[in-house]
Protein backbone atom coordinates (compact mmCIF):
# COMPACT_ATOMS: atom_id res chain seq x y z
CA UNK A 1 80.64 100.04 89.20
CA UNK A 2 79.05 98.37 92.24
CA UNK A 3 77.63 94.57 92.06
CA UNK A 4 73.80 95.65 91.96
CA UNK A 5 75.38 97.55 88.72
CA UNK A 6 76.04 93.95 86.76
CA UNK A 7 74.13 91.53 84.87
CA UNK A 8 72.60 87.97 85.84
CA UNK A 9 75.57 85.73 85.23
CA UNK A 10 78.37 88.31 85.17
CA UNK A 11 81.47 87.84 87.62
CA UNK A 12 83.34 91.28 88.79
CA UNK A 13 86.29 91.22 91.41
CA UNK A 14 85.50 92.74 94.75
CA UNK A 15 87.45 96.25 94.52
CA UNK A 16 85.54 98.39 98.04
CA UNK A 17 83.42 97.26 100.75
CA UNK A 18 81.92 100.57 101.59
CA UNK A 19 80.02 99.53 104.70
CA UNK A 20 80.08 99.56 108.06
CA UNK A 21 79.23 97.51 111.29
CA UNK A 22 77.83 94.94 111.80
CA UNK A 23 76.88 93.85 108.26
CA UNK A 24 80.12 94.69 106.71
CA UNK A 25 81.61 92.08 109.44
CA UNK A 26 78.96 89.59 108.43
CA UNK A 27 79.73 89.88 104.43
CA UNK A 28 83.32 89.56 105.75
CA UNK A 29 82.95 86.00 107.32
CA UNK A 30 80.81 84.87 104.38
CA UNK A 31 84.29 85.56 102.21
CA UNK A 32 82.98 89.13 100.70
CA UNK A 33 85.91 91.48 100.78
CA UNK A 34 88.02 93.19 98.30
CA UNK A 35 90.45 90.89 96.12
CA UNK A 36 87.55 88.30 96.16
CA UNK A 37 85.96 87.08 92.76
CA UNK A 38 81.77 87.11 93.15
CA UNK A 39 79.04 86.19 90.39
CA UNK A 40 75.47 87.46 89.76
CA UNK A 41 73.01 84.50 89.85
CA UNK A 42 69.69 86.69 89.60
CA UNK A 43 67.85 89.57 91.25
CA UNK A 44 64.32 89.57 93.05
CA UNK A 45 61.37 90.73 91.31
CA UNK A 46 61.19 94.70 90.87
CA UNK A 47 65.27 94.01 91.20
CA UNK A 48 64.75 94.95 95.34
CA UNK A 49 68.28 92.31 96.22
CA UNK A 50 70.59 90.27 94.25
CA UNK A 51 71.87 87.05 94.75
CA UNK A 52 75.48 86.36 94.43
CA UNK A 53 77.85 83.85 94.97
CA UNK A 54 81.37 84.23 96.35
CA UNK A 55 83.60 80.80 96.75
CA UNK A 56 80.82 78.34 97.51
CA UNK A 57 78.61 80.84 99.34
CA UNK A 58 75.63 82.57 97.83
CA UNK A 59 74.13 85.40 99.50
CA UNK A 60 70.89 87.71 99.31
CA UNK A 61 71.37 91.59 99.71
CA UNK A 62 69.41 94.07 99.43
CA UNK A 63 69.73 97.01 96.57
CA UNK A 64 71.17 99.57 99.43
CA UNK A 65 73.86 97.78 100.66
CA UNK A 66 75.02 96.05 97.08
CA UNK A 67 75.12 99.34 95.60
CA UNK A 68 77.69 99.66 98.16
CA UNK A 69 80.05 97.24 96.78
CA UNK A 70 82.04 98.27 94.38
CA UNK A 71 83.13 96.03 92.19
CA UNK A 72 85.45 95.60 88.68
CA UNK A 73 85.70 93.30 85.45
């Protein structure tokens, strides 16, 4: 299951970042990495990115790279 995968308002634990470079090191310092709890707050209209919040940070990504973050309840 990846985090684009969930619902608006469901939390999922961080299980894979499957990324690489330079946005994998950004997610990183925002506190997204495996072992980490994150949270659904809503997607975009046509569901192009989702916004999620891990800790006290809430972040925008796209549908490619949050369907490569796998995540589990």
């Amino acid at each position: 299951m990846t985090v684009f995968d969930l619902k608006r308002g469901d939390s999922a634990t961080v299980t894979a970042v499957n990324l690489s470079g330079g946005l994998k090191a950004r997610l990183t310092a925002l506190g997204i990495k495996s072992g980490e709890k994150v949270r659904v707050l809503g997607f975009s209209l046509f569901k192009s990115s989702v916004l999620i919040s891990c800790s006290a940070v809430r972040v925008a990504i796209r549908k490619e790279p949050a369907e490569k973050i796998e995540v589990s309840q």
